[in-house]
C-alpha atoms as a PDB file:
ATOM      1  CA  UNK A   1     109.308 -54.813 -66.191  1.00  0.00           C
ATOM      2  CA  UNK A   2     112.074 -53.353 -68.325  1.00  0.00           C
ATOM      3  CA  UNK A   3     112.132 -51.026 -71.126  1.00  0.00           C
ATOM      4  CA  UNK A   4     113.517 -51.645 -74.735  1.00  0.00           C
ATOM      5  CA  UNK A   5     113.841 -48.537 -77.519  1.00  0.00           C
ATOM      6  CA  UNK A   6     115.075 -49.406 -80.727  1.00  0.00           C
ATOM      7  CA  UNK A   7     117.816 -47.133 -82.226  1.00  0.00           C
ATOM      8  CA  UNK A   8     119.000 -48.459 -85.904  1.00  0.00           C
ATOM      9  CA  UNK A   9     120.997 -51.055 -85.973  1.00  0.00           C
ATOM     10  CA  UNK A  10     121.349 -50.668 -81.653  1.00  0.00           C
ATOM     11  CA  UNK A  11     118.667 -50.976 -79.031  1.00  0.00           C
ATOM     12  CA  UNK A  12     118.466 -49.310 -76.097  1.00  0.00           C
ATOM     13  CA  UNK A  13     117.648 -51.033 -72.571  1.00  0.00           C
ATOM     14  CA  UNK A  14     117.118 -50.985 -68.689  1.00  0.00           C
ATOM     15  CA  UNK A  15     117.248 -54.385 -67.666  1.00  0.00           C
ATOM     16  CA  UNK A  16     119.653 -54.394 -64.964  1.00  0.00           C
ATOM     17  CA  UNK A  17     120.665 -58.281 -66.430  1.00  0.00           C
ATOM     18  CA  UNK A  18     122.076 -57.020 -69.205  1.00  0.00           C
ATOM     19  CA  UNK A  19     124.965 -55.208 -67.690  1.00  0.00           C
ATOM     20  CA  UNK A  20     127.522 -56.042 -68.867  1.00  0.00           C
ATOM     21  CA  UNK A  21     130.147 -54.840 -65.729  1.00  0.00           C
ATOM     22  CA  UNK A  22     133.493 -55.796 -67.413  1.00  0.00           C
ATOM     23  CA  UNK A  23     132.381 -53.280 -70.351  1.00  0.00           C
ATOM     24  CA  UNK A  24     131.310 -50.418 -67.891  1.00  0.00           C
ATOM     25  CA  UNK A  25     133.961 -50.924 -65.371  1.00  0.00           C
ATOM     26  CA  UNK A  26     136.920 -50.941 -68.250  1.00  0.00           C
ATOM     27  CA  UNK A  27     135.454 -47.583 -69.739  1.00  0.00           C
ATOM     28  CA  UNK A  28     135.281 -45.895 -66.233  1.00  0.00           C
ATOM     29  CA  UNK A  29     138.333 -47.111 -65.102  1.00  0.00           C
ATOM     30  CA  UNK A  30     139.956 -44.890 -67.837  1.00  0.00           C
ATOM     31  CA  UNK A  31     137.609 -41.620 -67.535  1.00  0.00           C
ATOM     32  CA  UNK A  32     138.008 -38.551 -66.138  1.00  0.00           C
ATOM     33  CA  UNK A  33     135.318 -39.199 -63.545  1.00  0.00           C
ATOM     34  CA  UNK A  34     136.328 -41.742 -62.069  1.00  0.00           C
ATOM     35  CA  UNK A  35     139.787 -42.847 -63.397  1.00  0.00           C
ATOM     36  CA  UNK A  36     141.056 -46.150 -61.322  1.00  0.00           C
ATOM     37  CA  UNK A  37     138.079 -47.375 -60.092  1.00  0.00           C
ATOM     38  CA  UNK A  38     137.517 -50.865 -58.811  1.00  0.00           C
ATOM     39  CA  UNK A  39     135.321 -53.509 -60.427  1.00  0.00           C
ATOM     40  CA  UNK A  40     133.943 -54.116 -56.726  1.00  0.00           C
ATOM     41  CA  UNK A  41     133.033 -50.653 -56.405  1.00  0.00           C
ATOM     42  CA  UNK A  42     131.813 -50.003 -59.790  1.00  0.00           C
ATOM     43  CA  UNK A  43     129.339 -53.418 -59.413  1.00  0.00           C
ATOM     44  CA  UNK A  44     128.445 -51.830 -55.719  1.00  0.00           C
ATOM     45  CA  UNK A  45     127.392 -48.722 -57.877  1.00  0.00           C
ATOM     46  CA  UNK A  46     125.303 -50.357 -60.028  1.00  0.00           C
ATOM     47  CA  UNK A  47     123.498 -52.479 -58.115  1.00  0.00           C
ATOM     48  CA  UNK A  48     122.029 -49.010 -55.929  1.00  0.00           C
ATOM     49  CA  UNK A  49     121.335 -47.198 -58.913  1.00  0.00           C
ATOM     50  CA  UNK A  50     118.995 -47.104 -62.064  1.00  0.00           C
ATOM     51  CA  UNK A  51     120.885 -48.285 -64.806  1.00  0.00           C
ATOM     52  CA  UNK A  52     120.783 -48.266 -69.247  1.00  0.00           C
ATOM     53  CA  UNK A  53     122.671 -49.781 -71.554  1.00  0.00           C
ATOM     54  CA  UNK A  54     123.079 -49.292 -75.049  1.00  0.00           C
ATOM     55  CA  UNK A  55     123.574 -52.595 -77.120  1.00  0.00           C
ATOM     56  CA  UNK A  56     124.726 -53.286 -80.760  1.00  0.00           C
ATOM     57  CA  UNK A  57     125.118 -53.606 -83.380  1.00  0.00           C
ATOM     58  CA  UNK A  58     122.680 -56.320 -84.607  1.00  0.00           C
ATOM     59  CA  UNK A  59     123.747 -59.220 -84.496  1.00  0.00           C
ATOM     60  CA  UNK A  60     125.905 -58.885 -82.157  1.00  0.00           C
ATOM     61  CA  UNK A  61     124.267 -57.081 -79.800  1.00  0.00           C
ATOM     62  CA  UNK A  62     126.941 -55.850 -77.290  1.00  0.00           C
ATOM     63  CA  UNK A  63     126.907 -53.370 -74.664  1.00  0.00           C
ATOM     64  CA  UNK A  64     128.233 -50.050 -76.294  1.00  0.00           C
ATOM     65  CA  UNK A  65     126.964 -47.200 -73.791  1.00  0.00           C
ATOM     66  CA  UNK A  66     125.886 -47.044 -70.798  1.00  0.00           C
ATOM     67  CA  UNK A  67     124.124 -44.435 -68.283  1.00  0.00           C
ATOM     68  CA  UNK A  68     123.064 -44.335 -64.530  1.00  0.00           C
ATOM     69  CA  UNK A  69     121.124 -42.327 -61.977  1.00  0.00           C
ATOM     70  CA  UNK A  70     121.074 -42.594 -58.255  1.00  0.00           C
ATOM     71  CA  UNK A  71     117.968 -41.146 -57.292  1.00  0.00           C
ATOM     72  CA  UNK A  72     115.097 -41.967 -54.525  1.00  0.00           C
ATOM     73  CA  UNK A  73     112.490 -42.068 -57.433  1.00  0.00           C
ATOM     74  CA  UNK A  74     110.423 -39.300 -55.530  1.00  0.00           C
ATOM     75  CA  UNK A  75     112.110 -36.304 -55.501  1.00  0.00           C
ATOM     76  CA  UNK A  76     115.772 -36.349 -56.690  1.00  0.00           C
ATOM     77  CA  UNK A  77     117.801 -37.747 -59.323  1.00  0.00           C
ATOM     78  CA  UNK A  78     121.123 -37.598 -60.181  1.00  0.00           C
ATOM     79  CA  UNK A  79     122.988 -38.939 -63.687  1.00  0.00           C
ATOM     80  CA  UNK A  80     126.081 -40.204 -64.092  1.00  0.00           C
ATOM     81  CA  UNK A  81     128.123 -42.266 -65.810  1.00  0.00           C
ATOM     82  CA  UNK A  82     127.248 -41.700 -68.834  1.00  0.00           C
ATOM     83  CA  UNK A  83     129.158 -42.547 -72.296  1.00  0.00           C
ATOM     84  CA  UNK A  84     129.127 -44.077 -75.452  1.00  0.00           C
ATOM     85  CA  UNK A  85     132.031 -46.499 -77.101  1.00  0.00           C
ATOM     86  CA  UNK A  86     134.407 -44.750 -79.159  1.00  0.00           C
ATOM     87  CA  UNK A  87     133.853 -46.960 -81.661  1.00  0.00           C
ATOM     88  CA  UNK A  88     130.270 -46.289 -81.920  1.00  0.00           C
ATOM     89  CA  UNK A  89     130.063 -42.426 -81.789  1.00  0.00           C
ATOM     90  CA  UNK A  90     128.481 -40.019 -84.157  1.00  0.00           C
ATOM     91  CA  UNK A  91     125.518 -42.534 -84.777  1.00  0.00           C
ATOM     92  CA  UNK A  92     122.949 -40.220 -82.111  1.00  0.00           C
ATOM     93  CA  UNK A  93     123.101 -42.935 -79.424  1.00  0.00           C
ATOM     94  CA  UNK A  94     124.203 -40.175 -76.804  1.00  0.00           C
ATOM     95  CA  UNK A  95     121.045 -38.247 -77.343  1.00  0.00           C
ATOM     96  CA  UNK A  96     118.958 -41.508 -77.273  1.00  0.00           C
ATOM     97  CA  UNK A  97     120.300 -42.801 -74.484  1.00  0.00           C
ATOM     98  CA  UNK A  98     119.557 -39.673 -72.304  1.00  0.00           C
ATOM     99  CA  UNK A  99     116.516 -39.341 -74.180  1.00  0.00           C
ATOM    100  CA  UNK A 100     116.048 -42.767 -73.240  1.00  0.00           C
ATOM    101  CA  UNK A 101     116.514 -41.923 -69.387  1.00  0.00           C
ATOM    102  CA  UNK A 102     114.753 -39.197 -68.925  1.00  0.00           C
ATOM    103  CA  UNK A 103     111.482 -40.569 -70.535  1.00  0.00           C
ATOM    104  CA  UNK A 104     111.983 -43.606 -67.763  1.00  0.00           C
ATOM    105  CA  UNK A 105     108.310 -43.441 -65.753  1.00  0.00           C
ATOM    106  CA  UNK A 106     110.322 -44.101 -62.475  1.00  0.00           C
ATOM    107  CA  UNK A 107     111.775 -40.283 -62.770  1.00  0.00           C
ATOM    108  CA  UNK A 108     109.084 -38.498 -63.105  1.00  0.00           C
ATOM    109  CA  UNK A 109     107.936 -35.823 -61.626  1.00  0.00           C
ATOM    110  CA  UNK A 110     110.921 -35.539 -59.622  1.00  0.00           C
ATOM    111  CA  UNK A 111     111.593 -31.866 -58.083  1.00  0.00           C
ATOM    112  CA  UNK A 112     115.309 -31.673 -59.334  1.00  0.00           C
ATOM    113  CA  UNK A 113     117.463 -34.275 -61.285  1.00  0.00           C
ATOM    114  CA  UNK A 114     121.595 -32.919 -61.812  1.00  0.00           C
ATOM    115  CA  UNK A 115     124.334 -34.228 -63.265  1.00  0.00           C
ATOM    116  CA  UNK A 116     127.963 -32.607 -63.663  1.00  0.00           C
ATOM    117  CA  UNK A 117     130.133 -32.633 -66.807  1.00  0.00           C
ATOM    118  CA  UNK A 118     133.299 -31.222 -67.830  1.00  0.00           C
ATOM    119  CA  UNK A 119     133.103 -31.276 -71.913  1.00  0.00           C
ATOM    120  CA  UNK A 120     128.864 -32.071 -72.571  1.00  0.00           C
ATOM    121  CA  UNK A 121     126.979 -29.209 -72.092  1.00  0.00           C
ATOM    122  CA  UNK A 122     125.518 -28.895 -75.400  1.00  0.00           C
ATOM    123  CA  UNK A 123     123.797 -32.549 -75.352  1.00  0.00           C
ATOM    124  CA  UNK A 124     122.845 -32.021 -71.686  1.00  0.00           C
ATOM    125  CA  UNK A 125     121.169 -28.393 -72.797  1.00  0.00           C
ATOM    126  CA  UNK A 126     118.940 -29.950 -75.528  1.00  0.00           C
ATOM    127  CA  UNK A 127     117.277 -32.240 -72.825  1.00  0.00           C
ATOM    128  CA  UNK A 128     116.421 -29.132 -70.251  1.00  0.00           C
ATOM    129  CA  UNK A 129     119.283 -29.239 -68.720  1.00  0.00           C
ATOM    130  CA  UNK A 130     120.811 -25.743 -67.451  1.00  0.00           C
ATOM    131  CA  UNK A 131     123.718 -23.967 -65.088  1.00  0.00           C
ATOM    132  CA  UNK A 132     122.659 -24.060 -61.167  1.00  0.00           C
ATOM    133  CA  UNK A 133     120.516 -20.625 -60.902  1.00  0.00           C
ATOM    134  CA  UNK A 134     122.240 -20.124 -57.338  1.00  0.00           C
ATOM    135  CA  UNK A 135     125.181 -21.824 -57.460  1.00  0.00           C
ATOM    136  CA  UNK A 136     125.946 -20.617 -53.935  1.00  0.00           C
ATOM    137  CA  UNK A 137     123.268 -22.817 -52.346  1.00  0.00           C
ATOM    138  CA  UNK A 138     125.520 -26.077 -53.827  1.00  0.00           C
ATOM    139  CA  UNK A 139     128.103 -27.336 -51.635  1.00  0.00           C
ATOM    140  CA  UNK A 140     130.082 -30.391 -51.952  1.00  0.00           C
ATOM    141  CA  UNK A 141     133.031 -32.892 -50.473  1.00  0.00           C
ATOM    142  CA  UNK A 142     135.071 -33.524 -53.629  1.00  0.00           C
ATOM    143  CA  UNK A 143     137.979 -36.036 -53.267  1.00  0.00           C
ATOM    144  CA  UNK A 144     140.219 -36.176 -56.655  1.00  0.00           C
ATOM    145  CA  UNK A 145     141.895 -39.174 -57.477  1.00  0.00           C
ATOM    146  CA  UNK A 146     140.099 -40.931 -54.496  1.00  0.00           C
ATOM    147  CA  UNK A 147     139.778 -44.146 -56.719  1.00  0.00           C
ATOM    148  CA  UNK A 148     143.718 -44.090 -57.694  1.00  0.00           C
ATOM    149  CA  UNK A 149     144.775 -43.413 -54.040  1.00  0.00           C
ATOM    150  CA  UNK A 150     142.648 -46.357 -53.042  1.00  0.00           C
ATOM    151  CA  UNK A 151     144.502 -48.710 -55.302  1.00  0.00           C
ATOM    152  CA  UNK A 152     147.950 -47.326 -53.494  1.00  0.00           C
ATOM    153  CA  UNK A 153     146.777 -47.764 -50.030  1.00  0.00           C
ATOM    154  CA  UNK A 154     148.039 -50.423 -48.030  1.00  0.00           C
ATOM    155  CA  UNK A 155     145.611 -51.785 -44.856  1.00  0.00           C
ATOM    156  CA  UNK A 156     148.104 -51.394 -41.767  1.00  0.00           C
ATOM    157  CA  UNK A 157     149.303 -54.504 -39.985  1.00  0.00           C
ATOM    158  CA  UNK A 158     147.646 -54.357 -36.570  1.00  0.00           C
ATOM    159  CA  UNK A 159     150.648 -54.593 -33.561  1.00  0.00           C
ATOM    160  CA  UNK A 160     150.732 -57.979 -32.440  1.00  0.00           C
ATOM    161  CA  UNK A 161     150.486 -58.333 -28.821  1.00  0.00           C
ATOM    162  CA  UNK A 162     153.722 -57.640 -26.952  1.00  0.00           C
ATOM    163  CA  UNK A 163     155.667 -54.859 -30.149  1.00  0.00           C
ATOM    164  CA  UNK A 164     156.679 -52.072 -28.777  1.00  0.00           C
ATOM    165  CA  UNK A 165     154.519 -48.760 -29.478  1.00  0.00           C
ATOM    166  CA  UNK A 166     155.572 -47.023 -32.796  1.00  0.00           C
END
């Protein structure tokens, strides 16, 4: 059963239905995050993840935000992809979509939910949300640019029986 919040003139929402994956994959296709992306992998990313949409204004009723968490719903959560439309800015929707997320009854309870940002802090602080106490027990594979490089990339034309070994 999904969840619906008003928010003004917007509503808030976590019917997976309602994504609209054009919208998300054209906004994260040109962020910082995740810059190049494809459309396949962006719809593989939603579809194994908890995702929230932000939709307005009345009448209209487009999506304007978006936000989603990969978690196992037991223990660990982490968000991601979140952001709000230009366009549609400075109204509080950022708060009320993480708001929003973190009051979903599927994450509670959960023994640690993260997220990284570069430029965010301050909305992510009001919600709990603090610097690793031991950053030295974090590790990571990071891979830049991954989603641009994979555009680039070429699959290699098998030999064909019979060429000569490169």
């Amino acid at each position: 059963m999904s969840r619906r919040k008003e928010h003004g003139e917007y509503f808030l929402g976590d019917d997976p239905g309602k994504i609209d994956l054009d919208m998300v994959h054209a906004f994260l296709t040109r962020s910082y995050w995740s810059e190049g992306i494809s459309r396949d992998l962006v719809a593989r990313a939603i579809g194994a993840s908890l995702c929230y949409g932000i939709y307005g204004p009345a009448p209209a009723a487009g999506q304007v935000g978006f936000a989603r968490v990969i978690t196992d719903v037991a223990t660990f959560a982490y968000l991601c992809d979140v952001y709000v439309l230009e366009a549609h800015r400075g109204r509080g929707l950022s708060k009320a979509l993480v708001a929003f997320v973190l009051g979903d009854p599927r994450l509670q309870g959960l023994r640690r939910f993260m997220l990284l940002t570069r430029d965010a802090h301050g909305l992510y602080e009001r919600f709990g949300f603090r610097p690793m106490a031991d950053p030295s027990r974090c590790m990571e594979i990071t891979r830049p640019g991954i989603y641009l490089s994979q555009r680039e990339v070429r699959p290699e034309t098998p030999p064909r029986s019979g060429d000569p070994p490169a």
